[in-house]
Each structure stands twice: as C-alpha cells, then as structure tokens.
C-alpha atoms as a PDB file:
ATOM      1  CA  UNK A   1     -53.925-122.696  57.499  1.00  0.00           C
ATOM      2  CA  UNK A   2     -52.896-119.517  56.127  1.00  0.00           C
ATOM      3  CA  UNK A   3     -49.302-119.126  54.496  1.00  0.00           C
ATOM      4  CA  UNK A   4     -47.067-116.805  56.736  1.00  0.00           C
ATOM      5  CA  UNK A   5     -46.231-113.703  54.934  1.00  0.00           C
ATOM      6  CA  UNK A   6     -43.158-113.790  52.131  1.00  0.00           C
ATOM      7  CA  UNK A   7     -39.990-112.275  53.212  1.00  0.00           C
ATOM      8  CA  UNK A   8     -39.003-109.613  50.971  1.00  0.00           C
ATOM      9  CA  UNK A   9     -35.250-109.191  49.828  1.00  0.00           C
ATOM     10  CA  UNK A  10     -34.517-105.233  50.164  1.00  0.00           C
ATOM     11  CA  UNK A  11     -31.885-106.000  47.522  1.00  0.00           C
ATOM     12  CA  UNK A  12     -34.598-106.297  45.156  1.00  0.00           C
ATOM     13  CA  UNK A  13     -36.770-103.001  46.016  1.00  0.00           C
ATOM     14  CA  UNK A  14     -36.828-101.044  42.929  1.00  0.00           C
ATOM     15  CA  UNK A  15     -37.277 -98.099  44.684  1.00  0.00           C
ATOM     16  CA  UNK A  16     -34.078 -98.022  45.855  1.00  0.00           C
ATOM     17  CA  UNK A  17     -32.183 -95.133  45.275  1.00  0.00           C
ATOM     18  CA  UNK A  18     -29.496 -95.944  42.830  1.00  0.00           C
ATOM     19  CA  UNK A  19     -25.574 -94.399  44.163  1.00  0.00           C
ATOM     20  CA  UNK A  20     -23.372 -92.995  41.018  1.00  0.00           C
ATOM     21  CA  UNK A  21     -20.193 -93.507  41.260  1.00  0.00           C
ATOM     22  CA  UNK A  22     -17.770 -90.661  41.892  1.00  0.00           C
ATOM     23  CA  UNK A  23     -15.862 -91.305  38.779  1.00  0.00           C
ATOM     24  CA  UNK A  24     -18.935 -90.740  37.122  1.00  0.00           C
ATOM     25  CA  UNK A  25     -19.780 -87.543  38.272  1.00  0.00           C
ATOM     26  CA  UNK A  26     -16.158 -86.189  37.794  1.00  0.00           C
ATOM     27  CA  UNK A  27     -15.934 -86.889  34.137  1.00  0.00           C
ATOM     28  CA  UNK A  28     -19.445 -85.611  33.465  1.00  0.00           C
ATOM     29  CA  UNK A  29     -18.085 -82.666  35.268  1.00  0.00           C
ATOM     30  CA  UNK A  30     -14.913 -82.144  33.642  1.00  0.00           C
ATOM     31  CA  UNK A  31     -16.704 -82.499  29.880  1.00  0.00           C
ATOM     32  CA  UNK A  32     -18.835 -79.439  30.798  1.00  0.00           C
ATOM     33  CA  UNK A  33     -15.885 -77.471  32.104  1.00  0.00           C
ATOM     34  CA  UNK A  34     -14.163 -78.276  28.884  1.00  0.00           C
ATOM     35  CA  UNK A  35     -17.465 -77.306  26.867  1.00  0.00           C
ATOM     36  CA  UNK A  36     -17.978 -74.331  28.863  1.00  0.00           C
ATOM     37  CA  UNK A  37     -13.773 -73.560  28.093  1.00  0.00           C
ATOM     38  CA  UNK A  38     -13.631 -74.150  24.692  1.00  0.00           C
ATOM     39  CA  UNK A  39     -16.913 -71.889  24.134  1.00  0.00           C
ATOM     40  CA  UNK A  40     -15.502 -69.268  25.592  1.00  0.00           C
ATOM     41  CA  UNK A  41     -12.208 -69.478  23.818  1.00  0.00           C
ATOM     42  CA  UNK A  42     -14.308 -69.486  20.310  1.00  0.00           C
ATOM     43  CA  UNK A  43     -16.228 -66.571  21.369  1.00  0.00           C
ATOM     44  CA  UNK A  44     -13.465 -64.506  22.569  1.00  0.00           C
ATOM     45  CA  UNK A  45     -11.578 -65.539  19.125  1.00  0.00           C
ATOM     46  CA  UNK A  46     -14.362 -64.352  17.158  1.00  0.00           C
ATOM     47  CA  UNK A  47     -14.366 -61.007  18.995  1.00  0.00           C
ATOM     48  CA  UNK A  48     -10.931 -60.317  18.451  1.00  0.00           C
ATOM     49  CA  UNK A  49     -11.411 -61.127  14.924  1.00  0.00           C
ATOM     50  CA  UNK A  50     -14.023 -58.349  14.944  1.00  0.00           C
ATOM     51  CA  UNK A  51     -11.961 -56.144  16.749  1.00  0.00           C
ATOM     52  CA  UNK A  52      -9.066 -56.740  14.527  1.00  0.00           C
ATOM     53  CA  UNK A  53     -11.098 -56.105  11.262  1.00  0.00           C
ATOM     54  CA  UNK A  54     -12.569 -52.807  12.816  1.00  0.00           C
ATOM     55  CA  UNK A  55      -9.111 -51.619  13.366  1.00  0.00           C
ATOM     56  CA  UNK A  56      -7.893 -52.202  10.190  1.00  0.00           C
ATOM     57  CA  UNK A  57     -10.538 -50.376   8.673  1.00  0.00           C
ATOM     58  CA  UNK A  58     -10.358 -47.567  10.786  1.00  0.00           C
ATOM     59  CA  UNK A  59      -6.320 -47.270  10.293  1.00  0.00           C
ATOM     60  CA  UNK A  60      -7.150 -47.473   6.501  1.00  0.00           C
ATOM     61  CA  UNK A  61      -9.753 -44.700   6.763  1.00  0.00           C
ATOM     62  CA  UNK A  62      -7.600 -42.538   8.799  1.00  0.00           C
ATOM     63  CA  UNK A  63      -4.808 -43.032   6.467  1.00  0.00           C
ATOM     64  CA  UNK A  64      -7.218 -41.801   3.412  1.00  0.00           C
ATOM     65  CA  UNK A  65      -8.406 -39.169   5.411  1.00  0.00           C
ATOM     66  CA  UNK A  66      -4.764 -37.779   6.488  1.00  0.00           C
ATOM     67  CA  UNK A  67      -3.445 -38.092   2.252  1.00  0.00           C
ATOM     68  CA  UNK A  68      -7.013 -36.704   1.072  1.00  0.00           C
ATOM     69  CA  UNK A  69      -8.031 -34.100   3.338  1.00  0.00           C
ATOM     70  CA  UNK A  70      -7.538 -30.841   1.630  1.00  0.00           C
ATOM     71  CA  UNK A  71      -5.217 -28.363   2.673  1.00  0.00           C
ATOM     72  CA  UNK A  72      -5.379 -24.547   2.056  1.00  0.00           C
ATOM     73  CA  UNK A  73      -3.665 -22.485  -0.328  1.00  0.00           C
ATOM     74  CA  UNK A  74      -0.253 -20.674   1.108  1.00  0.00           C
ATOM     75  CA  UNK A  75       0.019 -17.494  -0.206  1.00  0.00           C
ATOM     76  CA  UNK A  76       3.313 -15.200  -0.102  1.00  0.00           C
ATOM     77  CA  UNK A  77       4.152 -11.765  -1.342  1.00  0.00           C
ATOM     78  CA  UNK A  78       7.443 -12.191  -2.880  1.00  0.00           C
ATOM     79  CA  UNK A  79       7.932  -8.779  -4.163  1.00  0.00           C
ATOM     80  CA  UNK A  80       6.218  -5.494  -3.307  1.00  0.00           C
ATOM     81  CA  UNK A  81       7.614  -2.330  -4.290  1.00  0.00           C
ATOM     82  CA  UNK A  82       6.635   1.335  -4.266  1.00  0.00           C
ATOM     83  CA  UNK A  83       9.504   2.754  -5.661  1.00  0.00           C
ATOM     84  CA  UNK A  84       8.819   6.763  -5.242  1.00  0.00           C
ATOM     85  CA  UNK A  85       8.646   6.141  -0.998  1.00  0.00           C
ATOM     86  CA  UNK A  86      12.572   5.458  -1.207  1.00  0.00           C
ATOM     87  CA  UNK A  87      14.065   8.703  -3.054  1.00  0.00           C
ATOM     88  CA  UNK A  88      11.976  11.446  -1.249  1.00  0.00           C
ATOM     89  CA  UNK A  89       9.924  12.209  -3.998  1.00  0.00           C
ATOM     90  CA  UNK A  90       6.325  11.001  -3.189  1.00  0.00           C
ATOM     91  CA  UNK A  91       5.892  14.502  -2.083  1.00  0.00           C
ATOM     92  CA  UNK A  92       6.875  15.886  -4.786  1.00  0.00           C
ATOM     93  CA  UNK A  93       5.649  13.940  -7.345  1.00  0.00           C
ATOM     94  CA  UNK A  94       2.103  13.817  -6.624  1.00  0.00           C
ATOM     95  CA  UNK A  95       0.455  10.245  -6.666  1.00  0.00           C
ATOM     96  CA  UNK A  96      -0.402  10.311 -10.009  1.00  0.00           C
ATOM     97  CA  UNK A  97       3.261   9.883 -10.742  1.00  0.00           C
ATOM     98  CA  UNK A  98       3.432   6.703  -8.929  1.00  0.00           C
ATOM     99  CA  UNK A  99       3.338   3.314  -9.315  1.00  0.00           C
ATOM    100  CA  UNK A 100       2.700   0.185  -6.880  1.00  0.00           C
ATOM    101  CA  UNK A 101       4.363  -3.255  -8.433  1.00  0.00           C
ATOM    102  CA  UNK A 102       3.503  -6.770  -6.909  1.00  0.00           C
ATOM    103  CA  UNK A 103       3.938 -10.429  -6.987  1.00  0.00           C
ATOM    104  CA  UNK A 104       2.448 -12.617  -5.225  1.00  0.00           C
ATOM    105  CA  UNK A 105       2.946 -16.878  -4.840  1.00  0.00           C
ATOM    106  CA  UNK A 106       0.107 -19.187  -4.324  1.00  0.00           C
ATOM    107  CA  UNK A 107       1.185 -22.500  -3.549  1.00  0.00           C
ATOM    108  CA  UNK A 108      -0.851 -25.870  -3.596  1.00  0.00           C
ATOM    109  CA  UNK A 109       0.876 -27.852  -0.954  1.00  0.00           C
ATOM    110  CA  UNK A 110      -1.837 -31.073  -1.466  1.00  0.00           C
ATOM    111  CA  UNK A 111      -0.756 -34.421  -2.906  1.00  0.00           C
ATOM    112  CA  UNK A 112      -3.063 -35.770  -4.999  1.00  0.00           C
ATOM    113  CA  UNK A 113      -5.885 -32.264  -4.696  1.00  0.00           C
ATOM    114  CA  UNK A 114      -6.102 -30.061  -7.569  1.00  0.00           C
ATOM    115  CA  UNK A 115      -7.426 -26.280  -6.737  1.00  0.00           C
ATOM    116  CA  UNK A 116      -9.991 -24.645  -9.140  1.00  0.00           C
ATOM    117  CA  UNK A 117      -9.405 -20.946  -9.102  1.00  0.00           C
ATOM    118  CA  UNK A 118     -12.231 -18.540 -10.172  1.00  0.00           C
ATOM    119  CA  UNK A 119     -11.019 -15.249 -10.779  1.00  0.00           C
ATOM    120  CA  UNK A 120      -8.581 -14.004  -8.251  1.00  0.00           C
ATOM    121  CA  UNK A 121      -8.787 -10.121  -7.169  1.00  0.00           C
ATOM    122  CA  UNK A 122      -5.476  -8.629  -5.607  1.00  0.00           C
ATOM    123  CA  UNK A 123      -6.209  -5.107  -3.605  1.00  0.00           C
ATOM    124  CA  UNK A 124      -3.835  -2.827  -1.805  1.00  0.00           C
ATOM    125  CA  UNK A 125      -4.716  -0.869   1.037  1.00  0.00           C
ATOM    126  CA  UNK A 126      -3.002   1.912   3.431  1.00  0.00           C
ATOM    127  CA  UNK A 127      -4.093   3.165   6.348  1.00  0.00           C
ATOM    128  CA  UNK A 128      -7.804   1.166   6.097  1.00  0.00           C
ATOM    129  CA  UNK A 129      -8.513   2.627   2.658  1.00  0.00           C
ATOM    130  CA  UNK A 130      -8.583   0.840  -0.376  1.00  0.00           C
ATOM    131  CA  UNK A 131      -5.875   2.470  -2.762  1.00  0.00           C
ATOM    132  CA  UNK A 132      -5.739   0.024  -5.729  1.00  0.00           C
ATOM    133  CA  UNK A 133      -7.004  -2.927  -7.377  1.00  0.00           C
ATOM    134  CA  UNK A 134      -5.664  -5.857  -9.724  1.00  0.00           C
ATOM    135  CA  UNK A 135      -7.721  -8.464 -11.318  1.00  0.00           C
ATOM    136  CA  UNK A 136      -6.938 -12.050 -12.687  1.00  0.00           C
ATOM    137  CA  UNK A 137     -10.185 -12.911 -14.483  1.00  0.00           C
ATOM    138  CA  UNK A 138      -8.529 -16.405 -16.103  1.00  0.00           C
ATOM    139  CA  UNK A 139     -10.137 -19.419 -14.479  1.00  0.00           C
ATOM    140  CA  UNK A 140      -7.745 -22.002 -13.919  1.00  0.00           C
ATOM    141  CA  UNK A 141      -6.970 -25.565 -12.255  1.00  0.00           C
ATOM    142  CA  UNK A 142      -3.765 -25.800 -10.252  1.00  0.00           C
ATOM    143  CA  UNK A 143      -2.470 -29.036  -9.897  1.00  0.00           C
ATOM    144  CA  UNK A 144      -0.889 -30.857  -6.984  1.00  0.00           C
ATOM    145  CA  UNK A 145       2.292 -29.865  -5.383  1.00  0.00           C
ATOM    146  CA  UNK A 146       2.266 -26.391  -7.821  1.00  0.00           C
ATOM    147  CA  UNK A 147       2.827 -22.933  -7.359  1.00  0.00           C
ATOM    148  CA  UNK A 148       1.075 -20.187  -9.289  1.00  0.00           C
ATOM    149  CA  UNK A 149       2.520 -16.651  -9.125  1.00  0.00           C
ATOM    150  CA  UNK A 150      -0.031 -13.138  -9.883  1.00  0.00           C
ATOM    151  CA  UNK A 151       2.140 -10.518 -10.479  1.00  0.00           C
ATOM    152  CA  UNK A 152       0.954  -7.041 -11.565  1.00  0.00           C
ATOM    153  CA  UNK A 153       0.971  -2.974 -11.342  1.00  0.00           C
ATOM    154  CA  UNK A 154      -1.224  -0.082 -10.378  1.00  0.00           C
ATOM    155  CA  UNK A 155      -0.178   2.974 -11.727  1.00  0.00           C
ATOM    156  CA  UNK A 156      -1.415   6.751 -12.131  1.00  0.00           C
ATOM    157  CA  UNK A 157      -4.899   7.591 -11.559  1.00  0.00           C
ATOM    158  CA  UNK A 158      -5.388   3.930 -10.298  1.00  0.00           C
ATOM    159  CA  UNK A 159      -3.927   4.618  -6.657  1.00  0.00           C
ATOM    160  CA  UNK A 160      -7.387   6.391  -6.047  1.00  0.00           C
ATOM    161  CA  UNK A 161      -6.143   7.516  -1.970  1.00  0.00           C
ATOM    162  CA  UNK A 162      -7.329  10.301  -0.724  1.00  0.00           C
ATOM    163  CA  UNK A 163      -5.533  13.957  -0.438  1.00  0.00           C
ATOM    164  CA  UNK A 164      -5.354  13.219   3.454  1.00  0.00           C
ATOM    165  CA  UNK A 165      -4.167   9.297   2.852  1.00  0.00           C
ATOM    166  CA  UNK A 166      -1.605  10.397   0.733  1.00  0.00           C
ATOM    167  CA  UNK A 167      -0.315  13.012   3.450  1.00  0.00           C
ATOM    168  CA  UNK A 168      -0.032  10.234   5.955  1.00  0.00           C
ATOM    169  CA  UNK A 169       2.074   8.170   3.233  1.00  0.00           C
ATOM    170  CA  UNK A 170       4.136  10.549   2.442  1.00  0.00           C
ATOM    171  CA  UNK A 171       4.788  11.197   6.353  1.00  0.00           C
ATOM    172  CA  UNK A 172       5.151   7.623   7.220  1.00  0.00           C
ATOM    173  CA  UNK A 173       8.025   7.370   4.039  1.00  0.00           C
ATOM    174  CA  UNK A 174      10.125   9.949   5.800  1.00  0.00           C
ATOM    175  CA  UNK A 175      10.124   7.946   9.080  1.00  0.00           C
ATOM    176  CA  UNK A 176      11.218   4.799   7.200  1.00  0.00           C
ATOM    177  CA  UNK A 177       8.684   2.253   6.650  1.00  0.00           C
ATOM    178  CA  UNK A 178       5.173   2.014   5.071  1.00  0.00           C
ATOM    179  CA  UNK A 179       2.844  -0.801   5.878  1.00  0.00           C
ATOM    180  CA  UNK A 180       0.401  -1.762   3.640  1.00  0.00           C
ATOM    181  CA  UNK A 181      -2.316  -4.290   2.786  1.00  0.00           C
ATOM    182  CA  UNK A 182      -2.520  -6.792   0.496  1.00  0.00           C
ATOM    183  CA  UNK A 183      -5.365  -8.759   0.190  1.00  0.00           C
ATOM    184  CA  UNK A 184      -5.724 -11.445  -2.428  1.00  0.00           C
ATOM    185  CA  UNK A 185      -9.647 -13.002  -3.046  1.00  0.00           C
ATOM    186  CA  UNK A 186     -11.102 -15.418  -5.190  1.00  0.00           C
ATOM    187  CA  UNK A 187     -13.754 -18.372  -4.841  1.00  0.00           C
ATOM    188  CA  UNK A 188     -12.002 -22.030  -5.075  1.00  0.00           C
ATOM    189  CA  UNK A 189     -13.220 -25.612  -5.025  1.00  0.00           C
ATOM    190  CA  UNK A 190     -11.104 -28.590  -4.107  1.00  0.00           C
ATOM    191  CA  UNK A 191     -10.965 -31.362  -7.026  1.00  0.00           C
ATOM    192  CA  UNK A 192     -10.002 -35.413  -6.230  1.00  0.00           C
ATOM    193  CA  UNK A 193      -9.504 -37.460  -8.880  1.00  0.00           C
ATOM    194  CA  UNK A 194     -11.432 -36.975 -12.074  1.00  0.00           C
ATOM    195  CA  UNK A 195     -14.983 -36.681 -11.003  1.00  0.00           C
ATOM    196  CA  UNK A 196     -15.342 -35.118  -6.825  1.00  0.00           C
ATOM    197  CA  UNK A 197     -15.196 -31.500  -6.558  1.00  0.00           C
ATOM    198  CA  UNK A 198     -16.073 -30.042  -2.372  1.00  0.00           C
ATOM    199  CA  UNK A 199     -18.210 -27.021  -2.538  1.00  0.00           C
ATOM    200  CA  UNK A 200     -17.366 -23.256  -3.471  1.00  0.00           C
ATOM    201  CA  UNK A 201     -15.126 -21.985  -0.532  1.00  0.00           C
ATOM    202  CA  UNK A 202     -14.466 -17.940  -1.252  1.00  0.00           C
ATOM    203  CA  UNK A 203     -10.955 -17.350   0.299  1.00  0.00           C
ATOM    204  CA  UNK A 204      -9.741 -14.637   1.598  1.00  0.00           C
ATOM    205  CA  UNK A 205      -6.088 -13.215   1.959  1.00  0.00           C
ATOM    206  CA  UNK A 206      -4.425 -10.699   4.329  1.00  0.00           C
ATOM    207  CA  UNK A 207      -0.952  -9.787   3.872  1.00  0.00           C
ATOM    208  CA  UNK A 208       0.927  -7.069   5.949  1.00  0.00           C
ATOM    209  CA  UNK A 209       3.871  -5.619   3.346  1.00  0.00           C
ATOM    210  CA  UNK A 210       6.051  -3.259   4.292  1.00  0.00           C
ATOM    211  CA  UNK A 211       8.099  -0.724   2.484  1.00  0.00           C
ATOM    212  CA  UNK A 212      11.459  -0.031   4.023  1.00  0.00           C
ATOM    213  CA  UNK A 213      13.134   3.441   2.867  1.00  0.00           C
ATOM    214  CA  UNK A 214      14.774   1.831  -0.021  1.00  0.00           C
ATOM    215  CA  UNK A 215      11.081   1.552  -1.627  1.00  0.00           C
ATOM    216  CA  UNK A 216      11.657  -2.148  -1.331  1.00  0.00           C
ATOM    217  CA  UNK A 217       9.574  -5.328   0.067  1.00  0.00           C
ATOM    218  CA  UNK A 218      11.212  -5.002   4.313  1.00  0.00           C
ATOM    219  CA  UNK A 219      13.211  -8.156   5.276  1.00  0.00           C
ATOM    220  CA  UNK A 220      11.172  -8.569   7.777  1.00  0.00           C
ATOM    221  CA  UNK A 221       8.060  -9.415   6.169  1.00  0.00           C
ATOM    222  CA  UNK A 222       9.427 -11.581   3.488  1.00  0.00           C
ATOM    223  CA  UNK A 223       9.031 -15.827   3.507  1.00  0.00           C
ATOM    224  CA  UNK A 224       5.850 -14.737   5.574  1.00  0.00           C
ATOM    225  CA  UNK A 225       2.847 -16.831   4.758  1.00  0.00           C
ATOM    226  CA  UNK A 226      -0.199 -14.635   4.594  1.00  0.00           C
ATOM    227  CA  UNK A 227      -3.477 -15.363   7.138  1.00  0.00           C
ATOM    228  CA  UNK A 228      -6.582 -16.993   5.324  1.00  0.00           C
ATOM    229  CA  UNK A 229      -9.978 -17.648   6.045  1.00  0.00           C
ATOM    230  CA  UNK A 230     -12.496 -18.900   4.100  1.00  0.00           C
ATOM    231  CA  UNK A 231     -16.386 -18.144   4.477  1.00  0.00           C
END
C-alpha cells in the first residue's frame, strides 16, 4: 500500500513572506530623517562659513581700497594781482611797465600717498592768448596731508600780449574786472609706502582769476578749487 501524502504545516513554508513590524519601519525612518537633517545643517554651516569669510575679505579690501585710493591734487590761487589795472594807468604805462604777481596752493589731501612732482609750469592767459609763463623746474616729493605753495612774477617784456590783447585789457580794467587764466601743469606719480609708485599722470590746471578794480585777486573767485584733468 502506498503511504497517503504528508500534510504540510504552512507555518513552516519558507517562502513565506516575512511582516516587519511597524516599529521597525518608523525608527529606520526617523534615523534617515535625522541623517538627512543633520547633513543639511553641516552643509548649510559650512556655507555660511564661506560666506562669512568672503565678506570679511571683501569689507577688508574695500576698506584698503577707500584709505589707499589716490586722490588728486587741489589746487587754489591764493593771490593774483595785476597791480597797474587798479590806478588807471595800464594805458598809460604801456605793458612793458607791468607786472603780473601769483601764488598758487597745491594741496595733498591723501593719508598715507605721497605725490612726486616733475617740474610744474604756471601760465597766464587773457582773452585765449597766452601772456606769460612761470616755471618750477625742482623735482620734488610732497608728502601726505601737505601743502606746497608756487608763487612767482612776470614782469616787462615777459607779458608777450599782443597790441590788440592789450587794448581789450586795458578796456575791460575800466569796466571793473579782468578775468584771466591760470593754468598750472606738471607730470605726477602717486607713491605708497616705500617701494609702489602708479604710472606718470600729466595734470592739468584751469583756474579762472579775476581782477577787481582795486588790481586785486576778486572775492569772488577766492577759496575756489581749480578744475583738473589728467591725460
């Protein structure tokens, strides 16, 4: 006789599907939400620390930029006179007689930028024309927060205007004031510290004086601080 077939006990199949609990699953779940929580807390740490250091830099940089950028040279005329166009005798005189007398301020406003000066060139003009020149030949280094003053004459034969320039002087004296030009030149290089020097800049100076009937600087064009440009 054949044996009649053995029961099998489904609680033994081992392919079975095995359940996981639900306690399991929500701590497995909660340890990658933590992961995931404290990555993103490190990352966003290490970014600000990146963002923080690139600030700082930049704020130092700007700071050295704002106390070491250069500055130009402000240049005043303190004192212009031409004393025959204030007793009626330019006329009468001739301009041979005559004398033009100047000074004029240039002022390093920079804190810790020195200003080498080549020779500086002061000309006077009326009217368009050139009617005399002044030179400083002296090289020199002006230091920080210093003021340098050019002061000078052109005399006689020097005021070289013409016979018709000197008509319209002489015409604009009797109606009370005189402009003139001053323009003051040279080629200067910024200096920082001991050793960095920018390239040559050659500045250039123009200054509007004008002679009131007194012969005298005007009050209105003193304290001004002359235009500059550099090429």
């Amino acid at each position: 006789m054949e044996n009649p077939p053995t029961k099998t006990d489904a609680g033994t199949n081992s392919d079975r599907p095995i359940k996981i609990s639900g306690r399991s699953h929500t701590a497995r779940y909660y340890f990658h939400q933590v992961k995931d929580s404290l990555t993103t807390r490190l990352s966003k740490f290490i970014l600000s620390i990146i963002l923080g250091g690139l600030f700082v830099i930049a704020l130092i940089a700007f700071i050295l930029w704002i106390s070491l950028r250069p500055h130009r040279p402000r240049v005043r005329v303190e004192y212009f006179s031409f004393p025959a166009l204030g007793n009626g005798s330019a006329a009468a005189a001739g301009r041979d007689a005559h004398s033009i007398s100047f000074n004029v301020t240039v002022r390093n406003s920079n804190q810790n930028i020195k200003i080498h000066y080549d020779a500086v060139l002061v000309k006077v003009s009326y009217d368009g024309q050139t009617i005399g020149n002044a030179s400083f030949p002296k090289r020199f280094y002006q230091g920080a927060k210093n003021t340098t003053a050019f002061a000078g004459s052109i005399t006689g034969a020097a005021l070289n205007a013409s016979s018709q320039h000197w008509t319209r002087l002489v015409a604009g004296a009797s109606r009370g004031l005189v402009v003139f030009g001053l323009d003051l030149t040279s080629t200067i290089r910024f200096k920082v510290g001991s050793t960095w020097k920018s390239r040559e800049h050659r500045m250039n100076t123009n200054c509007g004086v004008g002679i009131g009937t007194d012969g005298m600087l005007a009050a209105a064009y003193k304290d001004r601080i002359c235009p500059m440009y550099f090429n």
